[in-house]
C-alpha atoms as a PDB file:
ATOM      1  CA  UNK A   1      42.842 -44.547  22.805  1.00  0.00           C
ATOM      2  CA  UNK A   2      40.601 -41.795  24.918  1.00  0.00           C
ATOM      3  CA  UNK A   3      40.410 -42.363  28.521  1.00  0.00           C
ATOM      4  CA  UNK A   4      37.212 -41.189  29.913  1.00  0.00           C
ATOM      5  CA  UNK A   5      37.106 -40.893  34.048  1.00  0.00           C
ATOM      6  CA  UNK A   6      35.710 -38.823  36.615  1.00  0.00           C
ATOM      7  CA  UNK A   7      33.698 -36.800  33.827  1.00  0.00           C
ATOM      8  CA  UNK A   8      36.688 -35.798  32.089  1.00  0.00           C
ATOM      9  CA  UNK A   9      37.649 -36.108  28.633  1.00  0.00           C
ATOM     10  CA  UNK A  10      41.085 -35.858  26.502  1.00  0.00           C
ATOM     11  CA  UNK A  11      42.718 -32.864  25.377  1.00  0.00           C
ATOM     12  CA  UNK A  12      42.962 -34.099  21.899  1.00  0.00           C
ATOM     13  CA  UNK A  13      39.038 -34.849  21.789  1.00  0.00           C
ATOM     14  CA  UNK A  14      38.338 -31.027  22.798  1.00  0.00           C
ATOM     15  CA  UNK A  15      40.781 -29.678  20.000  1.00  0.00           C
ATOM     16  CA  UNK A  16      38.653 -31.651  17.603  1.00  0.00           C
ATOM     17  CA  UNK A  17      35.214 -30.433  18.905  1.00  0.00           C
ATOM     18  CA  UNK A  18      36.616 -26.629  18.736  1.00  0.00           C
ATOM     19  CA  UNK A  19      37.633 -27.569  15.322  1.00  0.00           C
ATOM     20  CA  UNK A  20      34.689 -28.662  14.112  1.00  0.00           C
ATOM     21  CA  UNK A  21      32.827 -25.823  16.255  1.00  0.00           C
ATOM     22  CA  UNK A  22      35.081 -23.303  14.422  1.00  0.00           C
ATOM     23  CA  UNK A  23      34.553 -24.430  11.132  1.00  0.00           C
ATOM     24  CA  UNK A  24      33.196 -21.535   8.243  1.00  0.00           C
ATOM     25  CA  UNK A  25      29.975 -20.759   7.468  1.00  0.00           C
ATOM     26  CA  UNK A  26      30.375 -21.525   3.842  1.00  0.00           C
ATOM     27  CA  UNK A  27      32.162 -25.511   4.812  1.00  0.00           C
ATOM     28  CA  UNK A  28      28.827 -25.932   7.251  1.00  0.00           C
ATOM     29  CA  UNK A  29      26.844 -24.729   3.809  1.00  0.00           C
ATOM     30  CA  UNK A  30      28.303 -27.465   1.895  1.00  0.00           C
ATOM     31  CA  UNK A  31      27.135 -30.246   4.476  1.00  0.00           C
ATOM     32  CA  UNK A  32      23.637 -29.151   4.247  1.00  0.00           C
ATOM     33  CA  UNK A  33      20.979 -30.985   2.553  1.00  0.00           C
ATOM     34  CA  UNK A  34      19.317 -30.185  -0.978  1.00  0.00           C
ATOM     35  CA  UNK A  35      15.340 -30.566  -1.523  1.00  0.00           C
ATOM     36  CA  UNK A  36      13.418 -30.571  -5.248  1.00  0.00           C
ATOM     37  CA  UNK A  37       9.474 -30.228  -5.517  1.00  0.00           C
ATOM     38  CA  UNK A  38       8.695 -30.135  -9.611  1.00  0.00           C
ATOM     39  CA  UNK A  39       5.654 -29.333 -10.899  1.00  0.00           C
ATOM     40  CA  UNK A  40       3.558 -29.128 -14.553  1.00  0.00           C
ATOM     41  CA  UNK A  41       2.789 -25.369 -13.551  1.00  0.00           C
ATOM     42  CA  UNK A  42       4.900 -22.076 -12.856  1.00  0.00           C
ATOM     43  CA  UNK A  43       2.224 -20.633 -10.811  1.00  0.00           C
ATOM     44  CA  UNK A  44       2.023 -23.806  -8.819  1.00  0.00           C
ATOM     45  CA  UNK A  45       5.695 -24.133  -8.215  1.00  0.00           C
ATOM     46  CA  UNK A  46       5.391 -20.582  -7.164  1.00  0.00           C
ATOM     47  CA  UNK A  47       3.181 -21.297  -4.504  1.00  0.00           C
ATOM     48  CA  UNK A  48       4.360 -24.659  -3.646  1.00  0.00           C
ATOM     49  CA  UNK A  49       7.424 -22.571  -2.880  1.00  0.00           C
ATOM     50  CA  UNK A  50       5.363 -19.936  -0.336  1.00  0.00           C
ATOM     51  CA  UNK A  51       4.429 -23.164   1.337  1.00  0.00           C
ATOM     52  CA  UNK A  52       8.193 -24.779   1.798  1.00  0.00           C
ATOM     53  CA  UNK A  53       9.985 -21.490   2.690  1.00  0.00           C
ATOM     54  CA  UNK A  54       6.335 -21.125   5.324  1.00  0.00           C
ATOM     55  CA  UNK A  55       6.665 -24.199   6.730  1.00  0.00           C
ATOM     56  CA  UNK A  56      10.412 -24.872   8.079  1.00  0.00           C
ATOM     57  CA  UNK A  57      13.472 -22.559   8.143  1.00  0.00           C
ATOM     58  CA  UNK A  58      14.965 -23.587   4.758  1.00  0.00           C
ATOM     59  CA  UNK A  59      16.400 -20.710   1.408  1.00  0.00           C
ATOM     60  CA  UNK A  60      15.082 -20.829  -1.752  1.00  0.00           C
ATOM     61  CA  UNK A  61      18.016 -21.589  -4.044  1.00  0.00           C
ATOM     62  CA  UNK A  62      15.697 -20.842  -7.013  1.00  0.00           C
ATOM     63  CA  UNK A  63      13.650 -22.070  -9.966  1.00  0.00           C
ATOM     64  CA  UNK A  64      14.622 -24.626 -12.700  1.00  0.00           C
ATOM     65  CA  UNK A  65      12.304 -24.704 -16.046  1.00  0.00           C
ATOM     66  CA  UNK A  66      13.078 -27.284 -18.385  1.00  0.00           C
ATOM     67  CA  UNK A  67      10.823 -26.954 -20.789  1.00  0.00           C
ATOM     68  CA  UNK A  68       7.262 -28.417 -21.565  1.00  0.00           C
ATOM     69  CA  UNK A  69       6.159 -26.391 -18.590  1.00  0.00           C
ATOM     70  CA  UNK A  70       8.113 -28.973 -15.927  1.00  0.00           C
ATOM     71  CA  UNK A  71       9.169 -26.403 -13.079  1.00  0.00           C
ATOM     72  CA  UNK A  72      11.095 -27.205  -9.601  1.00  0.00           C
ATOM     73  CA  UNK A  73      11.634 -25.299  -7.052  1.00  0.00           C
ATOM     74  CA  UNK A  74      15.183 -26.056  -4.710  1.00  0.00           C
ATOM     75  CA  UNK A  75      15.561 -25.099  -1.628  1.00  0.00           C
ATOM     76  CA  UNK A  76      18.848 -25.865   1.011  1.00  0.00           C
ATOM     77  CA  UNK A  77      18.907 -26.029   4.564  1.00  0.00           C
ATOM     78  CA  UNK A  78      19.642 -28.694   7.745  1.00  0.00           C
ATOM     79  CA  UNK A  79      18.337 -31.842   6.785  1.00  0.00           C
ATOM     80  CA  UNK A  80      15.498 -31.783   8.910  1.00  0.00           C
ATOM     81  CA  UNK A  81      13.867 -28.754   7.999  1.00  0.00           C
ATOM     82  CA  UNK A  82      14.310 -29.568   4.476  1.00  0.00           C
ATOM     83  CA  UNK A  83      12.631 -32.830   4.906  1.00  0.00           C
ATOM     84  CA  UNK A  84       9.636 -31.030   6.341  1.00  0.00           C
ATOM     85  CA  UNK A  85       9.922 -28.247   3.726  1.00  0.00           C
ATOM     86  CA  UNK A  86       9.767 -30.754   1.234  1.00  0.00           C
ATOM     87  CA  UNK A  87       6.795 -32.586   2.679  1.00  0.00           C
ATOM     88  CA  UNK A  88       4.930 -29.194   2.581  1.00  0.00           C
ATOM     89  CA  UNK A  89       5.790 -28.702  -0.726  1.00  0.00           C
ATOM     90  CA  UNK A  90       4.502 -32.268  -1.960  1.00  0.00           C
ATOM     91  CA  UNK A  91       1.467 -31.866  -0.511  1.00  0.00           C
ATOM     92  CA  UNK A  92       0.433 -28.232  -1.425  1.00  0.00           C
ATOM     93  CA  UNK A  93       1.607 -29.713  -5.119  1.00  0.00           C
ATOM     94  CA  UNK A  94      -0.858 -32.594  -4.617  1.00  0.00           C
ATOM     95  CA  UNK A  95      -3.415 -30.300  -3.782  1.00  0.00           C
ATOM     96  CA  UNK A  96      -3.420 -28.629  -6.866  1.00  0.00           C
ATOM     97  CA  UNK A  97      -3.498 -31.509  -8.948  1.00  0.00           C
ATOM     98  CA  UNK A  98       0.129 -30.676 -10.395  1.00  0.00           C
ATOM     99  CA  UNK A  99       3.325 -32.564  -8.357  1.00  0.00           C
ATOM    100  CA  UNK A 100       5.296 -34.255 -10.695  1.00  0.00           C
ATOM    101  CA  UNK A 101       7.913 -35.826  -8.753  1.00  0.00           C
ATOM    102  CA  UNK A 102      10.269 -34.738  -5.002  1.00  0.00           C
ATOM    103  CA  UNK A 103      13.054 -35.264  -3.749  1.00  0.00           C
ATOM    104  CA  UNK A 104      15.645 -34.327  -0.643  1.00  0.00           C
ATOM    105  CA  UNK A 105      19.377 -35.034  -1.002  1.00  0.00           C
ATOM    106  CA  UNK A 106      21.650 -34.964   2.517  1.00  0.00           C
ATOM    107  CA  UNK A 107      24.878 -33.873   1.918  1.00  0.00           C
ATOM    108  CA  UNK A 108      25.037 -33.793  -2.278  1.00  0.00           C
ATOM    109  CA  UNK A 109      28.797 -34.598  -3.369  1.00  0.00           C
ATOM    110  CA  UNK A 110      30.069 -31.484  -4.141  1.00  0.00           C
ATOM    111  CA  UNK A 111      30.929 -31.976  -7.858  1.00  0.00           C
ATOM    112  CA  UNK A 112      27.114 -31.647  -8.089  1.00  0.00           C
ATOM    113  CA  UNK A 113      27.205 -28.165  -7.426  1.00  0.00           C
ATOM    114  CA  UNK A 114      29.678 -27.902  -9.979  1.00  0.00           C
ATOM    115  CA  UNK A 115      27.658 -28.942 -13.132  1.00  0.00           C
ATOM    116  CA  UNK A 116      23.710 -28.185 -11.376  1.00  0.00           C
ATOM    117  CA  UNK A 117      22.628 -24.903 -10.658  1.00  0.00           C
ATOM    118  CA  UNK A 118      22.055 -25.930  -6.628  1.00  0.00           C
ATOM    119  CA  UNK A 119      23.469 -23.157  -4.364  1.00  0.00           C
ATOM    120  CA  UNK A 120      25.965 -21.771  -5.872  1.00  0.00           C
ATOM    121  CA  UNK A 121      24.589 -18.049  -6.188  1.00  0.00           C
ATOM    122  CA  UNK A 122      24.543 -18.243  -2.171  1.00  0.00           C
ATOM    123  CA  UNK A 123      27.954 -17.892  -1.436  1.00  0.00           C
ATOM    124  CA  UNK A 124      26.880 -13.872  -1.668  1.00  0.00           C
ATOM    125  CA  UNK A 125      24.354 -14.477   0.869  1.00  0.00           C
ATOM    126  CA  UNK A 126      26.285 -16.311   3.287  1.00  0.00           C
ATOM    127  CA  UNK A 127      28.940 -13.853   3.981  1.00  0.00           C
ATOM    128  CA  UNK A 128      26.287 -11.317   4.547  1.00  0.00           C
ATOM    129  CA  UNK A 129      23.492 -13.359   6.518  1.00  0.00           C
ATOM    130  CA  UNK A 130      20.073 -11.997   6.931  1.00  0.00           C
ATOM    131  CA  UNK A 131      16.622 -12.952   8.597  1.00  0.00           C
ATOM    132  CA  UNK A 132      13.923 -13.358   5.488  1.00  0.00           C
ATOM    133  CA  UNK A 133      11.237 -10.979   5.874  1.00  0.00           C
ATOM    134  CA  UNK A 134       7.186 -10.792   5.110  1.00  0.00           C
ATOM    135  CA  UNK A 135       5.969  -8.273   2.036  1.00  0.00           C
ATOM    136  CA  UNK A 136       3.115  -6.511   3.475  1.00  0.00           C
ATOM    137  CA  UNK A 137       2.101  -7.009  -0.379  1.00  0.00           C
ATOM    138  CA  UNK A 138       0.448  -9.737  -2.112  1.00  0.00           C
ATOM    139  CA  UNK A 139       1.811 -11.619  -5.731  1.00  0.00           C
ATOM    140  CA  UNK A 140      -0.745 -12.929  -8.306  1.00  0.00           C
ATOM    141  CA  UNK A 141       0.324 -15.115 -11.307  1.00  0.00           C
ATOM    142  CA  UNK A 142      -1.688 -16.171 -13.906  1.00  0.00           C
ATOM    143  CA  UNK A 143      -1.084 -18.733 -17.005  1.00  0.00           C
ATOM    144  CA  UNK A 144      -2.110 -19.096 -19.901  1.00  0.00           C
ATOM    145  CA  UNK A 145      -1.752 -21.121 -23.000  1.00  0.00           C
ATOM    146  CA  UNK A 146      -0.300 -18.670 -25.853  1.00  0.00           C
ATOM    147  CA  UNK A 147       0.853 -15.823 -25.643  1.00  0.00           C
ATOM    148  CA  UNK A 148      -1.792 -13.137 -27.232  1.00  0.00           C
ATOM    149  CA  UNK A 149      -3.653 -14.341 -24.138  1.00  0.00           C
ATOM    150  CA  UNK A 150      -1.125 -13.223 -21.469  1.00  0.00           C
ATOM    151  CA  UNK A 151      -0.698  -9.632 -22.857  1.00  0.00           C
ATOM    152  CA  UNK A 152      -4.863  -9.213 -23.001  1.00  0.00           C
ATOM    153  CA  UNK A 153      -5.094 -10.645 -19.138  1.00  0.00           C
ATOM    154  CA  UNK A 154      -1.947  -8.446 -18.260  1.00  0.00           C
ATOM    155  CA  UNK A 155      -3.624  -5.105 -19.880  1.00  0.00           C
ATOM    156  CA  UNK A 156      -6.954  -6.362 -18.488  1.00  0.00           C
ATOM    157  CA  UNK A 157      -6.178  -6.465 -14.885  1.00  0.00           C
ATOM    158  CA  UNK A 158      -3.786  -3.472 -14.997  1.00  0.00           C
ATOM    159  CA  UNK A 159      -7.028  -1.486 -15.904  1.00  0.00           C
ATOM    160  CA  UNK A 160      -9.227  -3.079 -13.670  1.00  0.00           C
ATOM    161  CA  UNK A 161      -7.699  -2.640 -10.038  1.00  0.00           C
ATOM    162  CA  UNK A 162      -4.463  -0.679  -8.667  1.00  0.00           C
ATOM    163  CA  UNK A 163      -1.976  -2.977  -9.160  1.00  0.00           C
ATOM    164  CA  UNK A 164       1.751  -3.508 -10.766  1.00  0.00           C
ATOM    165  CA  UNK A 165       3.132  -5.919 -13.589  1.00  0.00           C
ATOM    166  CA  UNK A 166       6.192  -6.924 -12.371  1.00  0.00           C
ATOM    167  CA  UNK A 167       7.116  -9.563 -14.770  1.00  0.00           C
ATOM    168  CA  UNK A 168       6.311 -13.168 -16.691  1.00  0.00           C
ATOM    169  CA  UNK A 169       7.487 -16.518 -17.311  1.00  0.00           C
ATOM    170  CA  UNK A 170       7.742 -18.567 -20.358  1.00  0.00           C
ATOM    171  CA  UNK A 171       7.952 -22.304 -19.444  1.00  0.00           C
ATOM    172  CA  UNK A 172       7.642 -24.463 -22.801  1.00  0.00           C
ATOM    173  CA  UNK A 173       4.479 -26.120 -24.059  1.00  0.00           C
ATOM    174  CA  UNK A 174       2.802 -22.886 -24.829  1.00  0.00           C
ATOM    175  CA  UNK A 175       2.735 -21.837 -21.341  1.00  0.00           C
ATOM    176  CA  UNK A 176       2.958 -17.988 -20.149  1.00  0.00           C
ATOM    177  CA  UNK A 177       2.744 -16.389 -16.656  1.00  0.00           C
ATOM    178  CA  UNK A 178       2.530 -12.977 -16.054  1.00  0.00           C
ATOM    179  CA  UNK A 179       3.015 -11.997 -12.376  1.00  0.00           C
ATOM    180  CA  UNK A 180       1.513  -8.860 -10.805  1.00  0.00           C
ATOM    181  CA  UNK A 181       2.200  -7.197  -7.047  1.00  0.00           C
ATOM    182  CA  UNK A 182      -0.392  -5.330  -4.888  1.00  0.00           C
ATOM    183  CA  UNK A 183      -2.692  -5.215  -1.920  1.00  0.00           C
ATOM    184  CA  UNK A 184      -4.321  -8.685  -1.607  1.00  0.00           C
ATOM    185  CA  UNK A 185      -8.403  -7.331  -2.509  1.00  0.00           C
ATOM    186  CA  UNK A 186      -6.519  -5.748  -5.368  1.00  0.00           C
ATOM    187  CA  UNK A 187      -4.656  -9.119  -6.658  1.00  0.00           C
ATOM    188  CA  UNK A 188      -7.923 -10.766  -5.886  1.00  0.00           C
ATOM    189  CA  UNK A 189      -9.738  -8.545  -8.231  1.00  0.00           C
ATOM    190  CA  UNK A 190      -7.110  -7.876 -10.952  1.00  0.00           C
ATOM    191  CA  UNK A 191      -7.126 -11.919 -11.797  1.00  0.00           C
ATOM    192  CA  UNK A 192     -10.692 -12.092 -11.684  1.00  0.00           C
ATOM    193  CA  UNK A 193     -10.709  -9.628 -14.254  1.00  0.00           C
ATOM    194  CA  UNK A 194      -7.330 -11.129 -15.953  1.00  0.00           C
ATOM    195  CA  UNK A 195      -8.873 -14.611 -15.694  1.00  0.00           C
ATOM    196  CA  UNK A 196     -12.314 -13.722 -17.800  1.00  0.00           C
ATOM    197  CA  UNK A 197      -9.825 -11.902 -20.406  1.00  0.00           C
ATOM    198  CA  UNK A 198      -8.089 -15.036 -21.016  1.00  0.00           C
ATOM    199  CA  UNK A 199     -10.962 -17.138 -21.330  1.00  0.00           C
ATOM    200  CA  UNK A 200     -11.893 -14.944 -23.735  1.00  0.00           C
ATOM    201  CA  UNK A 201      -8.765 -14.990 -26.119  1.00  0.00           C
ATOM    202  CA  UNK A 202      -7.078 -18.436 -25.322  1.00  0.00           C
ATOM    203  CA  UNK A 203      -6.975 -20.976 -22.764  1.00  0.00           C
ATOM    204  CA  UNK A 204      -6.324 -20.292 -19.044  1.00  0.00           C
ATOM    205  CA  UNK A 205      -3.931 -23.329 -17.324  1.00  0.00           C
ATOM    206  CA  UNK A 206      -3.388 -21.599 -13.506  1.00  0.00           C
ATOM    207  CA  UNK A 207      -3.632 -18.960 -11.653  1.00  0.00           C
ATOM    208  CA  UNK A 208      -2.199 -18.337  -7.801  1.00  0.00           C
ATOM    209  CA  UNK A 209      -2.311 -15.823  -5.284  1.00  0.00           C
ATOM    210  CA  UNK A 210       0.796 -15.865  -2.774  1.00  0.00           C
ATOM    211  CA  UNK A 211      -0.357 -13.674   0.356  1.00  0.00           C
ATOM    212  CA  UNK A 212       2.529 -12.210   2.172  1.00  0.00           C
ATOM    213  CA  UNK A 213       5.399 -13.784   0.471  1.00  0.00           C
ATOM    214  CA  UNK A 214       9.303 -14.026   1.887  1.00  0.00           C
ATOM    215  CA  UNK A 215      11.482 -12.124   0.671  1.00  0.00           C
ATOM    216  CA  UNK A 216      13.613 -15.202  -0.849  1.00  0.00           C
ATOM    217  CA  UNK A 217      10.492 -15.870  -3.119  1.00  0.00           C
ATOM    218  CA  UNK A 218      10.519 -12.176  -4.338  1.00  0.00           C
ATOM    219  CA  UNK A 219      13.860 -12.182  -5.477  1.00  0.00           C
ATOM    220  CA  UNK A 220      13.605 -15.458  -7.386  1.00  0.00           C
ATOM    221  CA  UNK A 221      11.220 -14.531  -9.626  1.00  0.00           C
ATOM    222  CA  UNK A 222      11.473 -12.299 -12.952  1.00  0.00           C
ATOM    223  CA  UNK A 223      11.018  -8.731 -11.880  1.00  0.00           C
ATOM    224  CA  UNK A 224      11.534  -5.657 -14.218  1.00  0.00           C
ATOM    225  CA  UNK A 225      13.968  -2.748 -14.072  1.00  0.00           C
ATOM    226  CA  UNK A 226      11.466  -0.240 -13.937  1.00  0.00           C
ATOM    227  CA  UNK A 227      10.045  -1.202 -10.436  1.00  0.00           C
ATOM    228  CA  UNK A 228      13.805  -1.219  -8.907  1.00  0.00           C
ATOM    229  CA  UNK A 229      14.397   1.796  -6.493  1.00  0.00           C
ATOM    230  CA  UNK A 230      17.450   4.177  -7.760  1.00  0.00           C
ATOM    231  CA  UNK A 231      19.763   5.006  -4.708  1.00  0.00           C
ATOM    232  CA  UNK A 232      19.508   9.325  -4.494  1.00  0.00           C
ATOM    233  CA  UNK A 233      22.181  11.048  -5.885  1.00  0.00           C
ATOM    234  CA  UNK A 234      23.884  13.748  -4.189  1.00  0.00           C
ATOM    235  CA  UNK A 235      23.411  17.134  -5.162  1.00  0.00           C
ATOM    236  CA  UNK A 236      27.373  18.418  -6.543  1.00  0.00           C
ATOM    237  CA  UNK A 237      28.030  21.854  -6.051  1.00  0.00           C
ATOM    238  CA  UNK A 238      30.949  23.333  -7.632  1.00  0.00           C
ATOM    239  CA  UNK A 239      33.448  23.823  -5.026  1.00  0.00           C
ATOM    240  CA  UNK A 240      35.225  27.063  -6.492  1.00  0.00           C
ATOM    241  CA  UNK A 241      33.124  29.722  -7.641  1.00  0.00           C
ATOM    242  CA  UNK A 242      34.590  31.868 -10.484  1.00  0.00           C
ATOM    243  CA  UNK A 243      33.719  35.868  -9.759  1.00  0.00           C
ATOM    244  CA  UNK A 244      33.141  37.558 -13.290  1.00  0.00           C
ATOM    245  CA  UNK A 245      34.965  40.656 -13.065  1.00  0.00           C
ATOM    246  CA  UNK A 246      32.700  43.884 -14.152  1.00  0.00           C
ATOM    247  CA  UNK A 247      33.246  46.271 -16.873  1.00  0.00           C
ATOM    248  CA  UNK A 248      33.204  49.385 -16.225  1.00  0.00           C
ATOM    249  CA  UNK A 249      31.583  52.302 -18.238  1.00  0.00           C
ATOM    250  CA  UNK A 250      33.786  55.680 -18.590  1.00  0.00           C
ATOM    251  CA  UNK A 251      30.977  58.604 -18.234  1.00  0.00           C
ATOM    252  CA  UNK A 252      32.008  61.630 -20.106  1.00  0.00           C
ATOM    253  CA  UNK A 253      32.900  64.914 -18.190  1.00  0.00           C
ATOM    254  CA  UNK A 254      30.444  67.372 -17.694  1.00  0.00           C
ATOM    255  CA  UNK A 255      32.101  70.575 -17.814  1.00  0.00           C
ATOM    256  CA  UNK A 256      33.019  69.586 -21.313  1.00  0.00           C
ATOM    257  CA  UNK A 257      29.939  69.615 -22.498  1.00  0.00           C
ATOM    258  CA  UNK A 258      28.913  71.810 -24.666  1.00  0.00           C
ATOM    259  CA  UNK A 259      25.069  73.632 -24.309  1.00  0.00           C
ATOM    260  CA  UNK A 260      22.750  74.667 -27.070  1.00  0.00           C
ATOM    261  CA  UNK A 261      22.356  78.219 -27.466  1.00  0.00           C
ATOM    262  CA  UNK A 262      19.360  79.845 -25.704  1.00  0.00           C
ATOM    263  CA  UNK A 263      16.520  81.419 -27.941  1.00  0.00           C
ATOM    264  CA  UNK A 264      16.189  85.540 -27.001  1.00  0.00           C
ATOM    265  CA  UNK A 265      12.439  84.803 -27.580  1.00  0.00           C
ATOM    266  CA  UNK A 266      12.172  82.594 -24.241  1.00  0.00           C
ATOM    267  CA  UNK A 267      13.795  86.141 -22.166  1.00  0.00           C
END
């Protein structure tokens, strides 16, 4: 039993708070709380995602497509902020006409994260913590309904303003979303462009502009090789250089030489 007087407490109570205070990063992790937004759309999940990561300080764990174009995006963090991430999210889903369903999770049992793909990519991140940052660049995604569709918007808007394809999507049902990168009046115009192209060839389902994103939101989506920076290379220089030695070239003697006769006509 824990005596409290005078304002002091018992030594065995302050070994337990340092305990608890002490405790790893990755034990803390586990504790946190889970929160799922799913929508009918991969450009609206995209952007539903924008708005949770924008709205409290929460990590994207990732995307989940099961098919029939149901997307959801997960996100971890202290049960408070994911609450209010996961508000955001509902409502920017609602919005677009697409939520499907929500829900936030404190504390999931960890066999969960055993079998469900929930956080477990994070451990990575954890040990080497970092602050999210702003792209000073702007994503546009656009679906369609078919594929032929998608390629004919993707070469349409790639000709139309200065902007790069970074990837797509393929959610089920049909569905395709290709997802380009570049200044925001540039995105703007490319899916104009992209969105009269589809029109024209199939049937256009979404598209989404995402101002600004996080840097969590850029790495969860499909990006190609191509637009990955290379790390320079040193320049090797051989560290022993090899001196050819020079032949040399024997030059006859020239008192042994022998002259031509002179002509008595030239006296």
């Amino acid at each position: 039993m824990e005596l409290y007087k005078n304002g002091m407490i018992s030594q065995a109570s302050l070994v337990q708070r340092d305990s608890f205070s002490d405790r790893p990063r990755e034990q803390r992790f586990k504790q946190s709380s889970l929160g799922l937004v799913s929508t009918l759309s991969f450009p609206v999940i995209v952007s539903t995602a924008d708005a949770m990561l924008k709205a409290s300080g929460v990590t994207l764990v990732g995307f989940e497509k099961i098919g029939s174009g149901h997307c959801t995006a997960i996100v971890r963090g202290a049960t408070a902020e994911v609450r209010i991430a996961v508000q955001a999210g509902v409502e920017h889903a609602k919005r677009e006409g697409q939520l499907l369903s929500s829900l936030v999770i404190p504390r999931p049992f960890p066999n969960l994260e055993v079998i469900f793909p929930i956080g477990s990519h994070l451990l990575e991140e954890m040990r080497h913590p970092s602050r999210s940052r702003h792209s000073s660049q702007a994503l546009g995604l656009l679906e369609t309904r078919g594929f032929p569709a998608i390629v004919g918007a993707a070469d349409a808007m790639l000709k139309a303003a200065d902007v790069e394809l970074t990837g797509y999507e393929t959610v089920g049902a049909g569905l395709c979303t290709v997802i380009i990168r570049g200044r925001v009046a540039e995105v703007a115009m490319a899916l104009q462009v992209g969105m009269a192209e589809a029109r024209r060839i199939g049937e256009l389902i979404a598209v989404t502009v995402v101002t600004r994103p996080l840097e969590d939101l850029e790495r969860s989506l499909p990006m190609t090789s191509c637009l990955i920076e290379e790390e320079p290379q040193p320049l090797r220089l051989p560290i022993e250089v090899k001196e050819v030695e020079k032949e040399l070239i024997e030059l006859p003697d020239l008192g042994k030489l022998s002259l031509p006769p002179k002509d008595p006509r030239s006296l």
